[in-house]
Protein backbone atom coordinates (compact mmCIF):
# COMPACT_ATOMS: atom_id res chain seq x y z
CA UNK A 1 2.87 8.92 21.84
CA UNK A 2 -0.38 7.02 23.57
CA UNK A 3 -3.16 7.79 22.15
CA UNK A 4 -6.12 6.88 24.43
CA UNK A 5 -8.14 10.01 24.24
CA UNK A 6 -12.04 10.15 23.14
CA UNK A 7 -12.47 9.01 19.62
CA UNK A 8 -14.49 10.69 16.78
CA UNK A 9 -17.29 8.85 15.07
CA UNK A 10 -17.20 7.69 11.48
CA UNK A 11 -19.31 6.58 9.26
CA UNK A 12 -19.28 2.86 8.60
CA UNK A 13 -20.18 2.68 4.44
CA UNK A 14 -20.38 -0.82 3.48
CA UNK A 15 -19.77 -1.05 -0.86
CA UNK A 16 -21.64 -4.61 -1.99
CA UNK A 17 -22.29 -5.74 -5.74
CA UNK A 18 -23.14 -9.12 -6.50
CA UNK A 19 -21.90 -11.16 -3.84
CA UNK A 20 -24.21 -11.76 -0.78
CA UNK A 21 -22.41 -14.48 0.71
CA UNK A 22 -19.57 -12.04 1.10
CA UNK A 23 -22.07 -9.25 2.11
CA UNK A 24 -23.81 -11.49 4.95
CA UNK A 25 -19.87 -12.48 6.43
CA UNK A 26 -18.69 -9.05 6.50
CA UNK A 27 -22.13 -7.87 8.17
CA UNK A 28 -21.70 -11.34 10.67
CA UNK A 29 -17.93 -9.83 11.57
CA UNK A 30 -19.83 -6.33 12.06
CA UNK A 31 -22.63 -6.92 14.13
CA UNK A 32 -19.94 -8.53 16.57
CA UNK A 33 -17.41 -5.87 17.17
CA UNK A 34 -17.44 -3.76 20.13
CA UNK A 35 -18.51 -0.23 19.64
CA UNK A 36 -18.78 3.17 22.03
CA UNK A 37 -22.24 2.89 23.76
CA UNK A 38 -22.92 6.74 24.34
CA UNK A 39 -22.54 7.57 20.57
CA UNK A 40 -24.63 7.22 18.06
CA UNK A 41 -22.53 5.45 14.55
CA UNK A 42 -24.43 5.53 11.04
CA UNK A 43 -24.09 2.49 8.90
CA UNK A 44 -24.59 3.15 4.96
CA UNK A 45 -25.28 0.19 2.63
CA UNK A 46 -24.08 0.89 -0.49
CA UNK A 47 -25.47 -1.35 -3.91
CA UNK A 48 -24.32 -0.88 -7.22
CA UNK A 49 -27.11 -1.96 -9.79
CA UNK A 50 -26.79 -5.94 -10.62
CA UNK A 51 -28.33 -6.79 -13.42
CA UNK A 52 -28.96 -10.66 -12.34
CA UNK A 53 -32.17 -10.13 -10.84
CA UNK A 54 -32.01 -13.11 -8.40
CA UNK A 55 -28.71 -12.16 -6.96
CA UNK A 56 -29.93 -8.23 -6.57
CA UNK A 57 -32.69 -9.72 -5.02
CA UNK A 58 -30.94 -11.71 -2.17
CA UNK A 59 -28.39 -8.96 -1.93
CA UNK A 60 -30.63 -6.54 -1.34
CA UNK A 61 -32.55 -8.76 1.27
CA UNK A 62 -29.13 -9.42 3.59
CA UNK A 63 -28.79 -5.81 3.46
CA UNK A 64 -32.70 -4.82 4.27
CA UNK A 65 -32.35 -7.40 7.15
CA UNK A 66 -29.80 -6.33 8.94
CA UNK A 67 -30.38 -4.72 12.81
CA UNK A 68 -28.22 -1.76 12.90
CA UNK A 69 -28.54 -1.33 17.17
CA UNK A 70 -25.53 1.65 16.71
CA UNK A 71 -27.79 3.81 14.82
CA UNK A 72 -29.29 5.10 11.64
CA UNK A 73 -29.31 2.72 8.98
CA UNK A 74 -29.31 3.74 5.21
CA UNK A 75 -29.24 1.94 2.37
CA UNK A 76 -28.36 3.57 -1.26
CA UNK A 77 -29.14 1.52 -4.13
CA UNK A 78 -27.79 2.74 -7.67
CA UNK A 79 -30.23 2.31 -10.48
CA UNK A 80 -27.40 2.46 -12.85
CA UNK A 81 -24.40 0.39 -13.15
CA UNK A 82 -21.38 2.29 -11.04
CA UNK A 83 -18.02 -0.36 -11.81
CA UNK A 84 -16.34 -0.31 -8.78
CA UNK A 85 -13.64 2.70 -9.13
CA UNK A 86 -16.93 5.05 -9.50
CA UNK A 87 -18.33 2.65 -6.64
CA UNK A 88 -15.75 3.52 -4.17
CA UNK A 89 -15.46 7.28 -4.98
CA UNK A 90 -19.14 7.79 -4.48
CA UNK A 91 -18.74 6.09 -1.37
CA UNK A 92 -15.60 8.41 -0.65
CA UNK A 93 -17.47 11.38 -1.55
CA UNK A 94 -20.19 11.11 2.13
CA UNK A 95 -17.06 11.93 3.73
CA UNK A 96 -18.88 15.63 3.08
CA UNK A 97 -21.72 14.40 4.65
CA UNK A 98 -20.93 12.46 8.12
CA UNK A 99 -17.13 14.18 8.34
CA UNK A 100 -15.07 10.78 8.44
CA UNK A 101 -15.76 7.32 6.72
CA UNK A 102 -14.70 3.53 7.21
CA UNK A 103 -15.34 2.05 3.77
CA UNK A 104 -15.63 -1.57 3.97
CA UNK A 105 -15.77 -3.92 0.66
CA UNK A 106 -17.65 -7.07 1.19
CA UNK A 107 -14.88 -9.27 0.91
CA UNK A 108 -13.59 -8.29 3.67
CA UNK A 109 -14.07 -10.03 7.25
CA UNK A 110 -13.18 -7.44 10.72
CA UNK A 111 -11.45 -7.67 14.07
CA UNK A 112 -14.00 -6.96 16.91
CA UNK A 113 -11.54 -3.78 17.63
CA UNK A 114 -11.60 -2.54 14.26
CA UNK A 115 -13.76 0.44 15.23
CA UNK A 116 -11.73 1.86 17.97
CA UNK A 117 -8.68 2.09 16.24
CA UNK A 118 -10.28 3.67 12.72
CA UNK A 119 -11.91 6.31 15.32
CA UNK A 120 -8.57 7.10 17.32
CA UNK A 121 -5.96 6.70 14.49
CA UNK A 122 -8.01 9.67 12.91
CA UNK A 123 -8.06 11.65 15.59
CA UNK A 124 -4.56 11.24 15.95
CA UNK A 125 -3.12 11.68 12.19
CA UNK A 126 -6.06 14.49 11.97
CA UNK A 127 -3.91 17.39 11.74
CA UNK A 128 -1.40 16.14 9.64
CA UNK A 129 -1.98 17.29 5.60
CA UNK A 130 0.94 13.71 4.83
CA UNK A 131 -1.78 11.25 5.49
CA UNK A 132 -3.80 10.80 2.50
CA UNK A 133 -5.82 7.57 4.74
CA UNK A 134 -6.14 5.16 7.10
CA UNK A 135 -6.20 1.58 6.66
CA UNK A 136 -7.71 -1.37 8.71
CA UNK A 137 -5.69 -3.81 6.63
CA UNK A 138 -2.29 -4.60 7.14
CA UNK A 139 -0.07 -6.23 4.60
CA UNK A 140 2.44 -9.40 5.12
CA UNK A 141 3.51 -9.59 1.64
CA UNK A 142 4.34 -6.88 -1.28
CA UNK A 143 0.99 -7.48 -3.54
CA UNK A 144 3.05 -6.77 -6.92
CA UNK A 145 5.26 -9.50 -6.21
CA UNK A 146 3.59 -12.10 -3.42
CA UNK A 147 6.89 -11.53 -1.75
CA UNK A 148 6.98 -11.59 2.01
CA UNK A 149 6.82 -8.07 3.22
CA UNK A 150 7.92 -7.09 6.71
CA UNK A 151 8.13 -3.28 7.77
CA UNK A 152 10.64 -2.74 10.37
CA UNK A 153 9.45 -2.66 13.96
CA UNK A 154 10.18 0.20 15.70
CA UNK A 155 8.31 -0.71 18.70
CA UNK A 156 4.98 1.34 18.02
CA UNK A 157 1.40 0.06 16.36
CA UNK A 158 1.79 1.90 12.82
CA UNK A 159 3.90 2.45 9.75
CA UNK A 160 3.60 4.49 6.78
CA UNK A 161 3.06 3.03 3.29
CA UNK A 162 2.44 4.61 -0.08
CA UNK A 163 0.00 2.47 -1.36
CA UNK A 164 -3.88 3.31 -0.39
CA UNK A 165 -5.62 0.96 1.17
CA UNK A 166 -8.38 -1.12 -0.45
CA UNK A 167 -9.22 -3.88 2.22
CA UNK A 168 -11.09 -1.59 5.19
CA UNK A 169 -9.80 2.37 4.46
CA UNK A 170 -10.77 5.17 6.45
CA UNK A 171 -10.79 8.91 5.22
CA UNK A 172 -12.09 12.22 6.45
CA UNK A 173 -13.13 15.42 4.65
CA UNK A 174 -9.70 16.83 4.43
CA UNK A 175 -8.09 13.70 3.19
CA UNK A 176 -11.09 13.07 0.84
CA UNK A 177 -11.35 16.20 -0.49
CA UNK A 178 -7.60 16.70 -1.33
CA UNK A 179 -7.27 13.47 -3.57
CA UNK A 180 -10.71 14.70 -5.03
CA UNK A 181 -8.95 18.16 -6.30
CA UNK A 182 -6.59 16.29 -7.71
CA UNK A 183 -8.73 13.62 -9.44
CA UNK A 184 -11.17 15.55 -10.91
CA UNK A 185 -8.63 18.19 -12.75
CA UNK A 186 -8.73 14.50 -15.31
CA UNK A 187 -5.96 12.74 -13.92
CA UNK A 188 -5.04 9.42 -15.73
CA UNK A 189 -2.00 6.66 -14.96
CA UNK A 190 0.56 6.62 -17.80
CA UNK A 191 3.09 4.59 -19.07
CA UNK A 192 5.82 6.91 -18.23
CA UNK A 193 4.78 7.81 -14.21
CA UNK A 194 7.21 6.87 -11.46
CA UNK A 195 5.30 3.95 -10.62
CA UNK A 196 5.24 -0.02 -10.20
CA UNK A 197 5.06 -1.44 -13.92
CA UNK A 198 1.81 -3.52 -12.15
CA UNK A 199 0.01 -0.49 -11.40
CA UNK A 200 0.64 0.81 -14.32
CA UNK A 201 -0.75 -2.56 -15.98
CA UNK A 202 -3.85 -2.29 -13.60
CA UNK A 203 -7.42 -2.02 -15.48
CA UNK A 204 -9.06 1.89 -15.64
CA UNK A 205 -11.84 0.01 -13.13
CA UNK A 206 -9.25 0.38 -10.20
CA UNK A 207 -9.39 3.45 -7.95
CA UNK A 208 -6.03 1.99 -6.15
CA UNK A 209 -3.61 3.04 -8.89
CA UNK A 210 -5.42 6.98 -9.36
CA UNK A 211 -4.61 6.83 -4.75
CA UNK A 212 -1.88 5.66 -5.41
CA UNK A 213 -0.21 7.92 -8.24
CA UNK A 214 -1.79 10.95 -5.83
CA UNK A 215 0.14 9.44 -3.03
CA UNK A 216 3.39 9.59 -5.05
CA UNK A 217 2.82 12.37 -6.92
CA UNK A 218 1.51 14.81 -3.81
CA UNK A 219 4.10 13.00 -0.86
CA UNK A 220 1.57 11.47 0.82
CA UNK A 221 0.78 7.97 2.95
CA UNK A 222 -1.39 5.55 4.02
CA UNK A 223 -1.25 4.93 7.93
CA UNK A 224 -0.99 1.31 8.24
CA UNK A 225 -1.91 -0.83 12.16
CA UNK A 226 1.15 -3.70 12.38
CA UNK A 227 -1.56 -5.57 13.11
CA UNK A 228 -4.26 -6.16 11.00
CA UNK A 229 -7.81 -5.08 11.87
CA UNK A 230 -9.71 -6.49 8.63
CA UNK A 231 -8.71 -9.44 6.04
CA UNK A 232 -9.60 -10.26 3.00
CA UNK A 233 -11.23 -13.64 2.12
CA UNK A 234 -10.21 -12.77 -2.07
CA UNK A 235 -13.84 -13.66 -3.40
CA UNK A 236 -14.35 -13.92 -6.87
CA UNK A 237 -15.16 -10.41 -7.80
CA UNK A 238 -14.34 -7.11 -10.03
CA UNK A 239 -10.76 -8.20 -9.60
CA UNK A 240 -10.31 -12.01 -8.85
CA UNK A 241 -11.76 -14.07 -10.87
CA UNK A 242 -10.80 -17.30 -8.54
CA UNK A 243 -10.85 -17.56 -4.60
CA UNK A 244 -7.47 -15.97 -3.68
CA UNK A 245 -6.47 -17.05 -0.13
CA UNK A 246 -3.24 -15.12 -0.41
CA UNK A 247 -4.47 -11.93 1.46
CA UNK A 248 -5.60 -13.33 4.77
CA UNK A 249 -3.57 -12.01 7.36
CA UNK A 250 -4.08 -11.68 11.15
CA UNK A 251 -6.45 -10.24 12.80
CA UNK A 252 -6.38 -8.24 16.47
CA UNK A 253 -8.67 -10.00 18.95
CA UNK A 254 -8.46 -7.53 21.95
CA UNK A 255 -8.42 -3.86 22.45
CA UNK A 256 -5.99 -1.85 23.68
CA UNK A 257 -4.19 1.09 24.14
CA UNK A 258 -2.82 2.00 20.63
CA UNK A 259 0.90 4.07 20.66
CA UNK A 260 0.90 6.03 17.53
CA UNK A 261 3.98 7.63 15.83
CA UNK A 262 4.36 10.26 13.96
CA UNK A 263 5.47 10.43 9.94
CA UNK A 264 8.58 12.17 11.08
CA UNK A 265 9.22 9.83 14.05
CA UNK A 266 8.58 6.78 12.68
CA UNK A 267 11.51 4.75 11.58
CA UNK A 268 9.52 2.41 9.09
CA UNK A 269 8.56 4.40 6.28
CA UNK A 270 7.73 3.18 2.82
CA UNK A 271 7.52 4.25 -0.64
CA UNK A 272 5.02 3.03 -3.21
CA UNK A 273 7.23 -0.23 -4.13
CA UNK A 274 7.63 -1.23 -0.76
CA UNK A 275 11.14 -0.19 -0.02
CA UNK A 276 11.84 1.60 2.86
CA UNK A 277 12.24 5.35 2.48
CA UNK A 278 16.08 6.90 2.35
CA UNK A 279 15.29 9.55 4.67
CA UNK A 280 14.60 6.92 7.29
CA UNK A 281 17.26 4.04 6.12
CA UNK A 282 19.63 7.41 6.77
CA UNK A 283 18.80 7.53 10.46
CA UNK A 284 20.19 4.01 10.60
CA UNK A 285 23.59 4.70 8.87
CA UNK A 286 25.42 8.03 7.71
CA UNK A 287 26.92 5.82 4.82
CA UNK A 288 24.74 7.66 2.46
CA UNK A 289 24.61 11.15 3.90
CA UNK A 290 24.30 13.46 1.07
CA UNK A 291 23.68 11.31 -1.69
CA UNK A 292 20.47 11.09 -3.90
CA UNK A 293 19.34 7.63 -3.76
CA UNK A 294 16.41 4.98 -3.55
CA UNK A 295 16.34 1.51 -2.24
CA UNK A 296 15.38 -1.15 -4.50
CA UNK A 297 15.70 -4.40 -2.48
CA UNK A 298 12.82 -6.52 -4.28
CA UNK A 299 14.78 -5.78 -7.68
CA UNK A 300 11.84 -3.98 -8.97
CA UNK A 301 12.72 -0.56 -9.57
CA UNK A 302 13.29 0.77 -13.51
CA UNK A 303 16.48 3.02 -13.59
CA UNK A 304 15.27 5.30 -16.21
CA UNK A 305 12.14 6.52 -13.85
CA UNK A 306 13.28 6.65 -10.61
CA UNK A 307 15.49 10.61 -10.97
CA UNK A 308 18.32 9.94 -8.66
CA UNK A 309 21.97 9.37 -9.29
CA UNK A 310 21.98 5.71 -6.95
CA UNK A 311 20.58 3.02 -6.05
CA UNK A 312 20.52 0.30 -3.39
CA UNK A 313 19.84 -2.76 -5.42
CA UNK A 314 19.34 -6.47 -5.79
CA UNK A 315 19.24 -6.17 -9.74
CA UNK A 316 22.69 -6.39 -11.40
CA UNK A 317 25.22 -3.79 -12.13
CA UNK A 318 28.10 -3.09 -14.01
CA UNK A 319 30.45 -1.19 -11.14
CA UNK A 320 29.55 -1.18 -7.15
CA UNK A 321 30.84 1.03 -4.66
CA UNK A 322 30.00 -1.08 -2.11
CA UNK A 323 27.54 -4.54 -1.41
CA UNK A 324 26.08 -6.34 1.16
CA UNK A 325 24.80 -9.81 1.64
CA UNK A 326 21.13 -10.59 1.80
CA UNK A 327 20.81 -13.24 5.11
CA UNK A 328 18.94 -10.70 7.22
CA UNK A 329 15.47 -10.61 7.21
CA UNK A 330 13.60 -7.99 6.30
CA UNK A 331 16.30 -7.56 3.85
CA UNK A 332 17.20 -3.88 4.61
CA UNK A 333 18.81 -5.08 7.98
CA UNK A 334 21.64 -6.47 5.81
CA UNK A 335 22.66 -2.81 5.30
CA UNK A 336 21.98 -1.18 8.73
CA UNK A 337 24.25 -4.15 10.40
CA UNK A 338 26.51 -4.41 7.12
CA UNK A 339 26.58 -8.19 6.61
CA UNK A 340 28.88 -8.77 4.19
CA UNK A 341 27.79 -10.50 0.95
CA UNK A 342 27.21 -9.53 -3.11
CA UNK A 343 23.46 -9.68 -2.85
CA UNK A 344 22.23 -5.90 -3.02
CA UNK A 345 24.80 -3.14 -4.13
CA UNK A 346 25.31 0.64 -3.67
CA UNK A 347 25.96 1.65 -7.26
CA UNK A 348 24.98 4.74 -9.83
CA UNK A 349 21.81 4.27 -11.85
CA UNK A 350 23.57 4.43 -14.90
CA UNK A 351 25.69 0.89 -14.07
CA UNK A 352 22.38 -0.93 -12.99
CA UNK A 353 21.30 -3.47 -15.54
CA UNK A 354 17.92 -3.83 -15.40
CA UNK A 355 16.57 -7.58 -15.78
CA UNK A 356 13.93 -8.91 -17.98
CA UNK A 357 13.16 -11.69 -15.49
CA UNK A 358 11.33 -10.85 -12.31
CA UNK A 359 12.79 -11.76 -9.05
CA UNK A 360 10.95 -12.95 -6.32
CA UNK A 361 13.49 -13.72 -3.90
CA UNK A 362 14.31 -10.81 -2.40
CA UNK A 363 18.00 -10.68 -4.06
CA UNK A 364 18.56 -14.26 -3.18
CA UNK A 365 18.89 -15.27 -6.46
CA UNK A 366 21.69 -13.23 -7.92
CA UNK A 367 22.32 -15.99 -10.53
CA UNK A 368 20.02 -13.82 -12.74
CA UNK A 369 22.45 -11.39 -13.16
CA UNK A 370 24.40 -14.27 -14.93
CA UNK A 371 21.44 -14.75 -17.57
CA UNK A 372 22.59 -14.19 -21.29
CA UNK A 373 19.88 -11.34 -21.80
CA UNK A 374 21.41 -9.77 -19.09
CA UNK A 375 25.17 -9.98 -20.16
CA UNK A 376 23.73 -8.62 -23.83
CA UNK A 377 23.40 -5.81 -21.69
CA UNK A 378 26.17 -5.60 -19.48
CA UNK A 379 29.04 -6.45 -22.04
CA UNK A 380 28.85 -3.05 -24.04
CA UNK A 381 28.54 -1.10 -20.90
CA UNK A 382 31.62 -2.61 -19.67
CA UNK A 383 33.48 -2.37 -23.16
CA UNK A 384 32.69 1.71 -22.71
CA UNK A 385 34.07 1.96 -19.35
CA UNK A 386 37.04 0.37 -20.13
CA UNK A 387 37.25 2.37 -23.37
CA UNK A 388 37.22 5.62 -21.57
CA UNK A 389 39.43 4.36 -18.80
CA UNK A 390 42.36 3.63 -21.54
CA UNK A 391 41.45 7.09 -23.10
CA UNK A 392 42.37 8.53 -19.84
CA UNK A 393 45.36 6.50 -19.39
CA UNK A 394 46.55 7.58 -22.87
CA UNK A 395 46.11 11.46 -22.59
CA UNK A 396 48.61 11.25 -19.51
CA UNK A 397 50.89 10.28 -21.87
């Protein structure tokens, strides 16, 4: 479906701390984009307090100097220390004032489209109570891993991914609100949730991994461009305590016509780990028609959490039903096409051997199956199946 209609207007809410190079690069990337001329667009600076007076001071200068020619400008500086979760869901929270929000972190540097498509993505995805967001960003690689990631193209401009956005995200009151009934009932991340061991890991500062259990938790997604209308320049910050070039990605340089898909349409779908979704992997093959299972391709996945009986898998296991090879790229085109190979198996959760090393290959690198950890592992569970299997043989007798 084309989406080409007239867009709402959001809010642009820019979050800045203590970096005002950062803050002046993302405002240079702003003042440059292209924006509706018959609407009027509010841009809110947002400052936490800094308690190095000379770098308040020049932050609060870059942000006092900008010419907002869109319309209104406001700028909100907290007199007490916010730490960027509460940063971001203060910042979250004007959705009940201007309706809809772009939230921008100063890190971050924009395409000169990036206003269009925030305005007519969310008047698209509007009605739909799946979307949780809208993100600007779009990611090449899985972030837990710094493993190439490449959603399938199904010959639209979006995909769905179950990880919020924190590089350009765009929410309006209904989305907003619904993650902020669940959030304030005290919700905390726990050892034991359904969730990447890395989020898990993530410091109580980060908003991401509260979105992000909500996401999982509630069904929802993030709507995500296949091309990217922010990147990330990984400043030293909250987070990074080095430059991290590792999250610059493309940018669009034109406008254009966007064709949108819908959740149930789409055939690039994907859970909170980065693995395509069964329901969509189904519409590829009938292979697995009726059978609980989750894909696992970047190995990543821990057995005991994830409450179905299979798995699709690059980790070792003790018993396949069937396996694939792993020469395709994006590595779930191996099983849609059915290369042959012994790179990511079809087996029960109970025969998957979980490994102690992380993989970063993708399932290239199946020697780790072979490591002596692993076999410490493997040769009781095959001891028992054989043990049962000559129990069975015996009672025939």
């Amino acid at each position: 479906m084309k989406c080409d209609s007239a867009p709402s207007v959001p809010a642009i809410v820019v979050v800045g701390y203590n970096r005002p190079h950062s803050l002046a690069r993302l405002f240079a990337s702003l003042l440059l984009a292209d924006y509706p001329a018959d609407i009027k667009i509010p841009l809110v600076i947002s400052l936490d307090r800094c308690h190095e007076q000379d770098i308040a001071d020049a932050v609060k200068k870059i942000a006092n100097n900008i010419q907002w020619p869109h319309g209104e400008k406001e700028i909100i500086c907290h007199q007490h220390r916010l730490g960027l979760k509460e940063h971001i869901l203060t910042c979250g929270d004007l959705t009940g004032k201007y309706g809809s929000v772009i939230v921008l972190e100063d890190d971050l540097f924009l395409s000169p489209v990036y206003y269009r498509y925030a305005s007519v993505a969310l008047k698209f995805y509007r009605e739909d109570g799946r979307v949780s967001g809208i993100s600007l960003y779009s990611h090449r690689n899985n972030p837990y891993l710094q493993q190439p990631f490449e959603p399938l193209d199904d010959g639209v401009d979006n995909f769905f991914l179950q990880f919020a956005s924190s590089w350009g995200q765009v929410w309006d009151k209904g989305q907003w609100s619904s993650f902020r009934s669940w959030y304030n009932k005290g919700q905390a991340v726990g050892a034991d949730d359904p969730l990447p061991h890395q989020v898990i890991e993530w410091p109580d500062t980060s908003w991401l991994k509260l979105f992000i259990k909500y996401m999982v938790e509630s069904g929802k997604t993030f709507v995500y461009p296949r091309v990217s209308l922010s990147t990330n320049f990984g400043d030293p910050g909250t987070h990074f305590s080095d430059q991290n070039p590792f999250y610059q990605v493309p940018i669009l340089l034109k406008s254009k016509v966007y064709q949108f898909v819908t959740l149930d349409d789409s055939l690039s779908v994907y859970d909170a780990f980065f693995e395509l979704e069964p329901r969509v992997l189904n519409k590829f093959t009938d292979r697995y028609h009726g059978k609980q299972y989750t894909v696992d391709l970047y190995g990543s996945k821990n057995p005991s959490k994830i409450g179905v009986k299979y798995m699709l898998t690059t980790q070792g296991c003790v018993s396949a039903d069937h396996a694939f090879g792993c020469a395709m790229k994006p590595a779930v085109l191996n099983i849609i096409n059915n290369v042959p190979g012994e790179d990511i198996r079809f087996c029960q959760v109970n025969d998957v051997v979980q490994s102690d090393i992380k993989k970063h290959d993708g399932g290239r690198n199946y020697g780790n199956f072979l490591d002596k950890q692993i076999w410490r592992k493997v040769i009781p569970l095959i001891l028992a199946k054989l043990y049962k299997r000559i129990a069975r043989v015996c009672s025939f007798r």
